[in-house]
PDB file of N, CA and C in Angstrom:
ATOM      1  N   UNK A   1      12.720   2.206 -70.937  1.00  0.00           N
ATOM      2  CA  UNK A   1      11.597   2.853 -70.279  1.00  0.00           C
ATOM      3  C   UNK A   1      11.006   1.911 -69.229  1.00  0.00           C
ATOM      4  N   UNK A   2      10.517   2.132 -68.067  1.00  0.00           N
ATOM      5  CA  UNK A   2      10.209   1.941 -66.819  1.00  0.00           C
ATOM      6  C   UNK A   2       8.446   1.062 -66.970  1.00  0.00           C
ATOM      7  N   UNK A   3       8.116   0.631 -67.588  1.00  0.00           N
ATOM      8  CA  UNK A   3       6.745   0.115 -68.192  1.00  0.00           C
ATOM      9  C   UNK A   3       5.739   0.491 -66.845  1.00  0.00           C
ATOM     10  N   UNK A   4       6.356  -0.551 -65.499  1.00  0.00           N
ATOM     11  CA  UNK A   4       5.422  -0.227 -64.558  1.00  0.00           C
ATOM     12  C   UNK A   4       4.861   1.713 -64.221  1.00  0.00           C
ATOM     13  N   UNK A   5       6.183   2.364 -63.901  1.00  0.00           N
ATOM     14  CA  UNK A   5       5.489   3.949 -63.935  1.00  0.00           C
ATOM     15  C   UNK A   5       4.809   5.031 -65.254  1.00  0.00           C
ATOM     16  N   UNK A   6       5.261   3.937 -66.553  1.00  0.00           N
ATOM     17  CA  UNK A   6       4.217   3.968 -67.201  1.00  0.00           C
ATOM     18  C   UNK A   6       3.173   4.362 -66.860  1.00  0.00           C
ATOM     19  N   UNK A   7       2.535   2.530 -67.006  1.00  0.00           N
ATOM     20  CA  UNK A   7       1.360   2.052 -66.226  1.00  0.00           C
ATOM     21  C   UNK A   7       0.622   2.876 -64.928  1.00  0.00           C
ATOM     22  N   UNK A   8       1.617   3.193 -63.964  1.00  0.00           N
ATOM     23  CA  UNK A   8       0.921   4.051 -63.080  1.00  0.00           C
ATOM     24  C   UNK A   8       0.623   5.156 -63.470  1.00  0.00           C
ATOM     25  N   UNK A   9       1.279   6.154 -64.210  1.00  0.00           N
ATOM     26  CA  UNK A   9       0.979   8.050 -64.737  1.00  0.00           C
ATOM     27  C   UNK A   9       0.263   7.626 -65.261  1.00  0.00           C
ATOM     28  N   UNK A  10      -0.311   6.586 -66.295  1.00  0.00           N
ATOM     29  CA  UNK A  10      -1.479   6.667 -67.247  1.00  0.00           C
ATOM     30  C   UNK A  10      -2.695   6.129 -66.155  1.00  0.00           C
ATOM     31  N   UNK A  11      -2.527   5.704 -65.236  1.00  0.00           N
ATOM     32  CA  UNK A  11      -3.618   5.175 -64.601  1.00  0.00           C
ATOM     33  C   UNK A  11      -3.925   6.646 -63.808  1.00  0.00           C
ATOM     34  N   UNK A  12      -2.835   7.402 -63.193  1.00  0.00           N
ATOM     35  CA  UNK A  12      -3.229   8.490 -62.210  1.00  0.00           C
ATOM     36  C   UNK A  12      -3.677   9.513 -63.157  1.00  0.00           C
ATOM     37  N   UNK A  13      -3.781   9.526 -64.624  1.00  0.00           N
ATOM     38  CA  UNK A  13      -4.252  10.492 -65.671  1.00  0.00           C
ATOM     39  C   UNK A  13      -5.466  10.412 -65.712  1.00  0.00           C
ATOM     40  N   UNK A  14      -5.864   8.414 -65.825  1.00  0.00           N
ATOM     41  CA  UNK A  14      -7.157   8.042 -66.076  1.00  0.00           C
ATOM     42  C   UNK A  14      -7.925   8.832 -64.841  1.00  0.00           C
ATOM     43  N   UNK A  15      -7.351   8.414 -63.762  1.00  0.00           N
ATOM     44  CA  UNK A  15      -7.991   8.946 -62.372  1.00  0.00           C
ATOM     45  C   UNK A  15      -8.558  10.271 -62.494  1.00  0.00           C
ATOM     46  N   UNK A  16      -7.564  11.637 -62.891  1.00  0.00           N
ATOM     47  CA  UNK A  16      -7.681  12.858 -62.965  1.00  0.00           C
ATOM     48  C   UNK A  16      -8.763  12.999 -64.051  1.00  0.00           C
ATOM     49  N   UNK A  17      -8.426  12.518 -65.112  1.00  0.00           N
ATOM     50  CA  UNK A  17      -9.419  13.111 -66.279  1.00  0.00           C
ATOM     51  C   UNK A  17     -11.387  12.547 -65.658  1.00  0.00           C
ATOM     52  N   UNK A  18     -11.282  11.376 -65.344  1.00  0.00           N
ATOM     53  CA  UNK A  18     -12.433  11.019 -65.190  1.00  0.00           C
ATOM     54  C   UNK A  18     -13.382  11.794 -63.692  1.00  0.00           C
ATOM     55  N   UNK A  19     -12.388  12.656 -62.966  1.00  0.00           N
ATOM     56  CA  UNK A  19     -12.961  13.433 -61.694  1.00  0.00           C
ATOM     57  C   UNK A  19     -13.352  14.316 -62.276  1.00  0.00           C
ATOM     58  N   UNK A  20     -12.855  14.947 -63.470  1.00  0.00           N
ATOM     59  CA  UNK A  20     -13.425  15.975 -64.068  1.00  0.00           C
ATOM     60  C   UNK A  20     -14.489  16.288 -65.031  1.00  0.00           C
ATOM     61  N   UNK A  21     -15.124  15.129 -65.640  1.00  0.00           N
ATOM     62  CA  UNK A  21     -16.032  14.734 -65.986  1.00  0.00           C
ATOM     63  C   UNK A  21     -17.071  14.081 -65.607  1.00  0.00           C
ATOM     64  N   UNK A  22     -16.812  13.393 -64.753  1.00  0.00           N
ATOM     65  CA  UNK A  22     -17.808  12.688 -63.426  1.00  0.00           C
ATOM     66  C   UNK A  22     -18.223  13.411 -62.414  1.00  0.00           C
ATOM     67  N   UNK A  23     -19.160  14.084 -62.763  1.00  0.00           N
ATOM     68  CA  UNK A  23     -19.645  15.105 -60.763  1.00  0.00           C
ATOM     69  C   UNK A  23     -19.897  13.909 -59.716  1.00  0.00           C
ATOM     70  N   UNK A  24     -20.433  12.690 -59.733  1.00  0.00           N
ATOM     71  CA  UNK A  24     -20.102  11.380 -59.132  1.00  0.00           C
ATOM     72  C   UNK A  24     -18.957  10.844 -58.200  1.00  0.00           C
ATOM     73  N   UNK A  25     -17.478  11.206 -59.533  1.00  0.00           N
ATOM     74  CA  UNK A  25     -16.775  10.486 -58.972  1.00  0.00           C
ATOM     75  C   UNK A  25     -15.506  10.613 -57.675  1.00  0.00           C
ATOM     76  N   UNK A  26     -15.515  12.006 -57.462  1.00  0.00           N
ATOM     77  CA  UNK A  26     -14.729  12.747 -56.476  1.00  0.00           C
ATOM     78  C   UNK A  26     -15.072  11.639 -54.659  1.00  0.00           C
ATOM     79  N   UNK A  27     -16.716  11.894 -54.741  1.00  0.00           N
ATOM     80  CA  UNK A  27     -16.830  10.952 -53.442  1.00  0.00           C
ATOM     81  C   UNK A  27     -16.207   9.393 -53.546  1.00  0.00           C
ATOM     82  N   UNK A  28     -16.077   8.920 -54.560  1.00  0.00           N
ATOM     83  CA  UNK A  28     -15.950   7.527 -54.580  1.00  0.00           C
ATOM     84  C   UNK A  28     -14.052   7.233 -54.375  1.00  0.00           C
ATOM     85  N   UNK A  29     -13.508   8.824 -54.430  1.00  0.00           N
ATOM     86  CA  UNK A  29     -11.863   8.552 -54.385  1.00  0.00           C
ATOM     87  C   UNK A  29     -11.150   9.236 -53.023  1.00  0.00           C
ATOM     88  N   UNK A  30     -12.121  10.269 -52.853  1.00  0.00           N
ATOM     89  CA  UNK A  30     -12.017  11.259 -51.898  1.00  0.00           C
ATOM     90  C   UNK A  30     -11.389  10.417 -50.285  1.00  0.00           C
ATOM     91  N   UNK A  31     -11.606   9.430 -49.817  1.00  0.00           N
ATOM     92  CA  UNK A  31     -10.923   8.851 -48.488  1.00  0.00           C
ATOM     93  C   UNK A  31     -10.128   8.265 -48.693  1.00  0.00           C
ATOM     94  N   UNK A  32      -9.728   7.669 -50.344  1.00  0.00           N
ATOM     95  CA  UNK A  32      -8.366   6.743 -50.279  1.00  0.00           C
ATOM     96  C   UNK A  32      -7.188   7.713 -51.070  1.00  0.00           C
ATOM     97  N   UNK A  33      -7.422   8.984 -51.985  1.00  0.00           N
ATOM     98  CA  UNK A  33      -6.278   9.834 -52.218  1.00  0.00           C
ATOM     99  C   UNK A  33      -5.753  10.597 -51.659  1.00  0.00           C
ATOM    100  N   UNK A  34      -4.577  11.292 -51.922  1.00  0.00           N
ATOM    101  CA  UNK A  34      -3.980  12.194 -51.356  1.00  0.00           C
ATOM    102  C   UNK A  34      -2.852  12.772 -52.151  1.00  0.00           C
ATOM    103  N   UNK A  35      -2.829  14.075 -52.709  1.00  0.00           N
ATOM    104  CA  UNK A  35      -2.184  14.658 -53.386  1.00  0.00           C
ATOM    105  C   UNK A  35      -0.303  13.856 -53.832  1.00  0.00           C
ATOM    106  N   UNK A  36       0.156  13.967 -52.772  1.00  0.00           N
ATOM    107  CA  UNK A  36       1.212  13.120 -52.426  1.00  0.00           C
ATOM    108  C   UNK A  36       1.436  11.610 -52.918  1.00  0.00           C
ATOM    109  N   UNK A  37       0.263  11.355 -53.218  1.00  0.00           N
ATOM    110  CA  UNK A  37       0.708   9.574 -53.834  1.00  0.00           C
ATOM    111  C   UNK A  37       0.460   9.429 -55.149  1.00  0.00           C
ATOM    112  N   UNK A  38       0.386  10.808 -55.625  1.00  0.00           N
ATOM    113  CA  UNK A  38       0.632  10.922 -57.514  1.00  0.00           C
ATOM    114  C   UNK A  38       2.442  10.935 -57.808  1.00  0.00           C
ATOM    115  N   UNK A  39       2.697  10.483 -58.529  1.00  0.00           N
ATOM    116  CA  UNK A  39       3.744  10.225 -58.921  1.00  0.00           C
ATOM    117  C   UNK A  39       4.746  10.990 -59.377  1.00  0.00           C
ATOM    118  N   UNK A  40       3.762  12.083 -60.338  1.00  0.00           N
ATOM    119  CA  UNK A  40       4.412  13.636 -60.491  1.00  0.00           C
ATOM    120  C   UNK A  40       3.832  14.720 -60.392  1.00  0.00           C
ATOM    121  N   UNK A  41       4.270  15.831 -60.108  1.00  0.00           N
ATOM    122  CA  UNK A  41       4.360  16.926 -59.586  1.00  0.00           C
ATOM    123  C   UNK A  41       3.008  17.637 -60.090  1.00  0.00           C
ATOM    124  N   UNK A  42       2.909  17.210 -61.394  1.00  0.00           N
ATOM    125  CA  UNK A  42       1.761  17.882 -62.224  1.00  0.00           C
ATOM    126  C   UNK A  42       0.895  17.241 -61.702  1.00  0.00           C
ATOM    127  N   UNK A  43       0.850  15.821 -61.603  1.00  0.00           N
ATOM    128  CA  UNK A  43      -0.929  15.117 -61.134  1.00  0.00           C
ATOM    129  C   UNK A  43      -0.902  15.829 -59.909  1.00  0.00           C
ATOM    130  N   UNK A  44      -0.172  15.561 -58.987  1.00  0.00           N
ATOM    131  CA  UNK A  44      -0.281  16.434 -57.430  1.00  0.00           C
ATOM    132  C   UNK A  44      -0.863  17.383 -57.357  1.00  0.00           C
ATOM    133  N   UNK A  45      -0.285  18.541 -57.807  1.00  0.00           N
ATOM    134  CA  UNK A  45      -0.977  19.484 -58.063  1.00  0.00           C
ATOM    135  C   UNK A  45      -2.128  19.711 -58.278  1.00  0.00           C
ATOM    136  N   UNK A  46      -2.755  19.142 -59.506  1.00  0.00           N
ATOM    137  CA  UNK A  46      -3.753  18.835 -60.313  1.00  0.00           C
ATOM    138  C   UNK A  46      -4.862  18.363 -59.033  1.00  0.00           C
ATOM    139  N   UNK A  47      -4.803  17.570 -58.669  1.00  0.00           N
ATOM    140  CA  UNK A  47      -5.383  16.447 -57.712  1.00  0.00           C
ATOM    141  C   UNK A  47      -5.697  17.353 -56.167  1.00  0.00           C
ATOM    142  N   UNK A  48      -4.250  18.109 -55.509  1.00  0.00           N
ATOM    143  CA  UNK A  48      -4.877  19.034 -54.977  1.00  0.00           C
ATOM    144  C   UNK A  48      -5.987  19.983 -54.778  1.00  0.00           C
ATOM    145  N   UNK A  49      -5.902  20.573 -56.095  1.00  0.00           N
ATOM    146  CA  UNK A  49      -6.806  21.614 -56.603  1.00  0.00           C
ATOM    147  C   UNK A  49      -8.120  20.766 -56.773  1.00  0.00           C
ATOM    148  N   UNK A  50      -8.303  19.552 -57.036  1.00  0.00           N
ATOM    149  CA  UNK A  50      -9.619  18.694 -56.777  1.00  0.00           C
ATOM    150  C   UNK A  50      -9.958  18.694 -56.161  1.00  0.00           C
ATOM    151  N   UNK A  51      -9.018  18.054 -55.434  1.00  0.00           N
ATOM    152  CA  UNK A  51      -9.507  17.700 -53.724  1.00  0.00           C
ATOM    153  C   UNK A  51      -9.925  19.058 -53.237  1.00  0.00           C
ATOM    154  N   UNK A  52      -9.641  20.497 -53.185  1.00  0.00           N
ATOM    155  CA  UNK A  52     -10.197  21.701 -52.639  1.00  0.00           C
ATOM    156  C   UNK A  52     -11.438  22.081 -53.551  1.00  0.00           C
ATOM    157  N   UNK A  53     -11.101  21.986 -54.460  1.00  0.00           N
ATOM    158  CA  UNK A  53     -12.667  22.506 -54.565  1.00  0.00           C
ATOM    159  C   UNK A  53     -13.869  21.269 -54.238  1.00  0.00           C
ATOM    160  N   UNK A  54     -14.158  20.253 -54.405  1.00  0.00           N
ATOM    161  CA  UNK A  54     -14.276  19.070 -54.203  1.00  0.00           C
ATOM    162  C   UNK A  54     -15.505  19.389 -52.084  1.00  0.00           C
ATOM    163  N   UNK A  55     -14.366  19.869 -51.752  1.00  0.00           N
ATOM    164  CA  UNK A  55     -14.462  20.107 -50.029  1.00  0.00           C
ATOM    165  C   UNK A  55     -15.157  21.250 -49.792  1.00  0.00           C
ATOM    166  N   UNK A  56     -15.218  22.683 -51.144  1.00  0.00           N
ATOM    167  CA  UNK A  56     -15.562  23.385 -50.997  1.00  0.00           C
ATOM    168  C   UNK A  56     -16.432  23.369 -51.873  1.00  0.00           C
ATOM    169  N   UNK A  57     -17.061  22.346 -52.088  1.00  0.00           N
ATOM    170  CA  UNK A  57     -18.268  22.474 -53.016  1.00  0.00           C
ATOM    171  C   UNK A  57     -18.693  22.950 -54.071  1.00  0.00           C
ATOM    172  N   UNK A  58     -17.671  22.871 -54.748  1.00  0.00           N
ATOM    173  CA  UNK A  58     -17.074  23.787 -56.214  1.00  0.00           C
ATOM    174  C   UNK A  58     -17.622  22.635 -57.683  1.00  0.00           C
ATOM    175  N   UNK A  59     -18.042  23.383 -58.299  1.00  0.00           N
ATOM    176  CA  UNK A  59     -18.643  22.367 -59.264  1.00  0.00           C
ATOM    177  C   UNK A  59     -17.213  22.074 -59.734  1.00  0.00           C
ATOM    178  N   UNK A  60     -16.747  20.919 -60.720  1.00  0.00           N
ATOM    179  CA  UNK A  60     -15.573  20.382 -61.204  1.00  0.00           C
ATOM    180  C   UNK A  60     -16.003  20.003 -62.235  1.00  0.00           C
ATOM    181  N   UNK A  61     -15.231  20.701 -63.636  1.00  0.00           N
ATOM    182  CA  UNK A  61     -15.425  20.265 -64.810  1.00  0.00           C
ATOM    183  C   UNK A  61     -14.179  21.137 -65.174  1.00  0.00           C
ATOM    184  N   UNK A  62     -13.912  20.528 -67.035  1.00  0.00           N
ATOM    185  CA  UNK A  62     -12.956  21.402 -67.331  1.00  0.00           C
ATOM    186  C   UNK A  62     -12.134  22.421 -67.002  1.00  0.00           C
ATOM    187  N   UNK A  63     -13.315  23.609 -67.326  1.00  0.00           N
ATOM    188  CA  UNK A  63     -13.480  24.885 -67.249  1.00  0.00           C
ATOM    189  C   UNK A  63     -13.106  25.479 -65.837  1.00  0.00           C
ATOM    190  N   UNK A  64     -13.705  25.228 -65.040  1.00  0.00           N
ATOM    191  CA  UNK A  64     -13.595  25.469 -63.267  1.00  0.00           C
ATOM    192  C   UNK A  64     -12.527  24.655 -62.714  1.00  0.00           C
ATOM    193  N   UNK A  65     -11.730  23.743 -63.442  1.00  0.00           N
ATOM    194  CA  UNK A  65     -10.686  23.428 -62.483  1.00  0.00           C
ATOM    195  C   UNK A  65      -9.260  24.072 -63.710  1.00  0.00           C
ATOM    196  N   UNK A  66      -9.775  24.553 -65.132  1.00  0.00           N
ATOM    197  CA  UNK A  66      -8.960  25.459 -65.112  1.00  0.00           C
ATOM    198  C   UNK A  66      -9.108  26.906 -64.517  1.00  0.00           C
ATOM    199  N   UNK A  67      -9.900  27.400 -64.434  1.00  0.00           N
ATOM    200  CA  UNK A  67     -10.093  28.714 -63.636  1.00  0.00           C
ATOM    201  C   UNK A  67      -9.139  28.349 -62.195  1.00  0.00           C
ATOM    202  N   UNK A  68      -9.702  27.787 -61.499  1.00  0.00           N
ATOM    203  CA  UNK A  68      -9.157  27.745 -59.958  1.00  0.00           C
ATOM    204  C   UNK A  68      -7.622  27.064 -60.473  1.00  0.00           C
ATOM    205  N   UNK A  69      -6.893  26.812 -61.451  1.00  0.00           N
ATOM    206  CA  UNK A  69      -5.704  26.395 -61.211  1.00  0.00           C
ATOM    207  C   UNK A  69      -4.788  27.752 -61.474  1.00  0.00           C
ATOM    208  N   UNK A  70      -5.627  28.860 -62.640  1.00  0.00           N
ATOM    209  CA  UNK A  70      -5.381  29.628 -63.048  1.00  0.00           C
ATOM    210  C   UNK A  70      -5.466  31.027 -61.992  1.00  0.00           C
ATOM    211  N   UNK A  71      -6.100  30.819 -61.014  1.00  0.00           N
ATOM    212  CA  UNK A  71      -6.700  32.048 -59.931  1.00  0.00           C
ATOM    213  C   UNK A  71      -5.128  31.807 -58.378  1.00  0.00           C
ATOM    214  N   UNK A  72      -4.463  30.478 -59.215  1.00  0.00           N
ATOM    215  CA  UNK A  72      -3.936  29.636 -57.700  1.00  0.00           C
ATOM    216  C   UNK A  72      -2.013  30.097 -58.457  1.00  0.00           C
ATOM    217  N   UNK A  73      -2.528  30.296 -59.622  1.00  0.00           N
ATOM    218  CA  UNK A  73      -1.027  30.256 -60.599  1.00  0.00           C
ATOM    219  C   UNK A  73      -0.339  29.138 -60.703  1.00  0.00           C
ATOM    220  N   UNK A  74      -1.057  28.076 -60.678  1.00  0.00           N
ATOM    221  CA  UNK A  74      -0.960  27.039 -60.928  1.00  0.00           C
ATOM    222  C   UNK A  74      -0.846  26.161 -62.052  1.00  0.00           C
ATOM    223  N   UNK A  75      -1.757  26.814 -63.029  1.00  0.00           N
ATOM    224  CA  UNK A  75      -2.167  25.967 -64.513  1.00  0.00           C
ATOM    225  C   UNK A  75      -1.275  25.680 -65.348  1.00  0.00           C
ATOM    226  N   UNK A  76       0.042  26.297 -65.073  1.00  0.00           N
ATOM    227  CA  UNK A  76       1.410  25.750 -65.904  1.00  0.00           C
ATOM    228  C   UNK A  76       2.082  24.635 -65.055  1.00  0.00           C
ATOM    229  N   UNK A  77       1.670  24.538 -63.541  1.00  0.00           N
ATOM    230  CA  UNK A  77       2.291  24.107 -63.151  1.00  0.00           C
ATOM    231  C   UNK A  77       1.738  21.850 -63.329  1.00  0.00           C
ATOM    232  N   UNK A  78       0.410  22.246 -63.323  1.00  0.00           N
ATOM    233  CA  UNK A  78      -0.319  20.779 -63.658  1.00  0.00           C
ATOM    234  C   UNK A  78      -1.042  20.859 -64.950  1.00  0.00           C
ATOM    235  N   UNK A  79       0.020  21.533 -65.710  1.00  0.00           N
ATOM    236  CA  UNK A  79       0.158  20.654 -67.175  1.00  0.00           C
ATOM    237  C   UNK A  79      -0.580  22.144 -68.032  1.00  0.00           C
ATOM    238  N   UNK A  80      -0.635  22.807 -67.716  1.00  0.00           N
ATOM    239  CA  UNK A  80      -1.541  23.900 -68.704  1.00  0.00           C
ATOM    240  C   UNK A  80      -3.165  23.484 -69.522  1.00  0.00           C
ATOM    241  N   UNK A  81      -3.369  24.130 -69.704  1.00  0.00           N
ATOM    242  CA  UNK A  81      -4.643  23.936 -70.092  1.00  0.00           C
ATOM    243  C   UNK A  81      -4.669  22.797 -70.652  1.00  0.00           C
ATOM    244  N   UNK A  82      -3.838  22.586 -72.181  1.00  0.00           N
ATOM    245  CA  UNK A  82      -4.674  21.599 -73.209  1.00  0.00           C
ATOM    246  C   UNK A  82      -4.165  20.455 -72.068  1.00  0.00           C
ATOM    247  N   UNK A  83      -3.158  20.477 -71.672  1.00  0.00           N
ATOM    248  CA  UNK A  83      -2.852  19.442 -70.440  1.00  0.00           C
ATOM    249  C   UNK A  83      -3.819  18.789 -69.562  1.00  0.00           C
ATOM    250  N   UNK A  84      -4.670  19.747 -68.936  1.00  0.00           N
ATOM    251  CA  UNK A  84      -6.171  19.292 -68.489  1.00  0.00           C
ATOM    252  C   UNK A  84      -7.100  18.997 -69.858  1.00  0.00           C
ATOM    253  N   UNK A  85      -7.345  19.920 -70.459  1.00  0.00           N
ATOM    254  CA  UNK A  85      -8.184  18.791 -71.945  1.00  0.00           C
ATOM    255  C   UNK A  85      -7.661  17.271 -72.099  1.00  0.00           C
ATOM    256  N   UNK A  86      -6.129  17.385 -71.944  1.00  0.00           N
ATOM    257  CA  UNK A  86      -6.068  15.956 -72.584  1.00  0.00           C
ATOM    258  C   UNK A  86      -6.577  15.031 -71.909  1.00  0.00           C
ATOM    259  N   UNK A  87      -6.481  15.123 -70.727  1.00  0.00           N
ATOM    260  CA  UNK A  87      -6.594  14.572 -69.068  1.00  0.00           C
ATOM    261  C   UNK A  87      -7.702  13.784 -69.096  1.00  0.00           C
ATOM    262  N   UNK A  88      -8.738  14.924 -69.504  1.00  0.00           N
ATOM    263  CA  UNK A  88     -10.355  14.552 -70.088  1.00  0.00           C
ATOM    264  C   UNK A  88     -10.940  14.201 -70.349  1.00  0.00           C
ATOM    265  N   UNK A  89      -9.832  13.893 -72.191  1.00  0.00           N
ATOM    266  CA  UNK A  89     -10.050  13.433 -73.359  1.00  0.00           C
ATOM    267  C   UNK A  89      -9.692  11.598 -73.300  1.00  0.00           C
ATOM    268  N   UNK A  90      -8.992  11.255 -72.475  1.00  0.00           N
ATOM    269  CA  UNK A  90      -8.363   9.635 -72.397  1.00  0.00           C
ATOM    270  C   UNK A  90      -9.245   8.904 -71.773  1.00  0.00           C
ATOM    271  N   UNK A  91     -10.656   9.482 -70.867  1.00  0.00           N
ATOM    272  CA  UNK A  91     -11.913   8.979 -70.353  1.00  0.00           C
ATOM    273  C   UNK A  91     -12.913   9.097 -70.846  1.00  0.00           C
ATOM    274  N   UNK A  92     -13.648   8.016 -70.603  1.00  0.00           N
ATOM    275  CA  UNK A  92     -15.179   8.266 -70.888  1.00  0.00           C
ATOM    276  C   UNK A  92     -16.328   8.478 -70.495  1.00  0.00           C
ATOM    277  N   UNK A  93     -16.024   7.936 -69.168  1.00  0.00           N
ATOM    278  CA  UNK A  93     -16.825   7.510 -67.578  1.00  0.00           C
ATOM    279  C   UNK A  93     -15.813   7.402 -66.655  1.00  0.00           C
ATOM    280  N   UNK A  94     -16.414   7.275 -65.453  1.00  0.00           N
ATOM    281  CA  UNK A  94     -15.704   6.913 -64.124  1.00  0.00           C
ATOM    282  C   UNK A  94     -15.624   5.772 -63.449  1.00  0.00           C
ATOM    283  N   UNK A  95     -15.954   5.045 -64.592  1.00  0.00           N
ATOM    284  CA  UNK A  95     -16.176   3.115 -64.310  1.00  0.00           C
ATOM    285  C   UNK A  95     -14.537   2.561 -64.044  1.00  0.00           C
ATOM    286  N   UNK A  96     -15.054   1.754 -62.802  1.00  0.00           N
ATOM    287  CA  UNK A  96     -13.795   1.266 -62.151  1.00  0.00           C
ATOM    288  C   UNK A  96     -12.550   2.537 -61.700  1.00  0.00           C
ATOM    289  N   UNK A  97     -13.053   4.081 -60.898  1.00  0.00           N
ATOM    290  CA  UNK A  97     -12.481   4.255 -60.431  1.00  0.00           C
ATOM    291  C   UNK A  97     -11.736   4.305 -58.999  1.00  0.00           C
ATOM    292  N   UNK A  98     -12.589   3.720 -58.520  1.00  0.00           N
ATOM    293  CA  UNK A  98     -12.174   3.407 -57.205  1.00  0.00           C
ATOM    294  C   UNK A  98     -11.009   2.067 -57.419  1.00  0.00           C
ATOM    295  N   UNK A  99     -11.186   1.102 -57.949  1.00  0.00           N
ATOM    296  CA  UNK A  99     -10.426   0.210 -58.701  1.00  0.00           C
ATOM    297  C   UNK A  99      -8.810   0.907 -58.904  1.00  0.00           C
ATOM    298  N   UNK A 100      -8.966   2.173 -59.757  1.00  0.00           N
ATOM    299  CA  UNK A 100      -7.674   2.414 -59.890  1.00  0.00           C
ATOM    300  C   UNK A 100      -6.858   3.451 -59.161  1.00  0.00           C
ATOM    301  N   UNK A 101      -8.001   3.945 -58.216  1.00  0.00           N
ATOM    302  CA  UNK A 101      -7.295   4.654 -56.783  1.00  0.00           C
ATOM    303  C   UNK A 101      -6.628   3.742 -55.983  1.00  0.00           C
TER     304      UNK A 101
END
């Protein structure tokens, strides 16, 4: 097993789960991400759908970024629901995310 891309999917998880719990932390990642520099297909995705509602002023939590993944036919595609729960569940805060953008 590949330790470093490990290391990175669990860091781009940490990233995802903590945007979704942090109404804070979207501005603090928002000029250095870009859908494209997630590693797989699911964070991309995932991260997309942030980044748009995010721009469109969409509250972001759980619930609302499963709705809009689900309205986009998306939500199987970045991991299905409990997939976003888990996302969630591996954060606590948004401490040191700019750090791991």
């Amino acid at each position: 097993m590949d330790t470093t891309n490990f290391q990175i999917t669990e860091i781009e998880k940490a990233v995802l789960g903590a945007l979704m719990i942090e109404k804070k932390a979207f501005p603090l990642v928002a000029q250095t991400l870009r859908p494209e520099m997630f590693y797989h297909e699911k964070e991309q995705t995932l991260y997309a759908v942030l980044e748009n509602m995010h721009r469109n002023n969409e509250p972001i939590d759980i619930l609302t970024v499963k709705e809009a993944l689900q309205k986009r036919g998306k939500l199987d595609e970045a991991g299905g629901a409990y997939g976003i729960v888990r996302l969630s569940s591996k954060v606590t805060s948004s401490a040191h995310i700019e750090l791991h953008a």
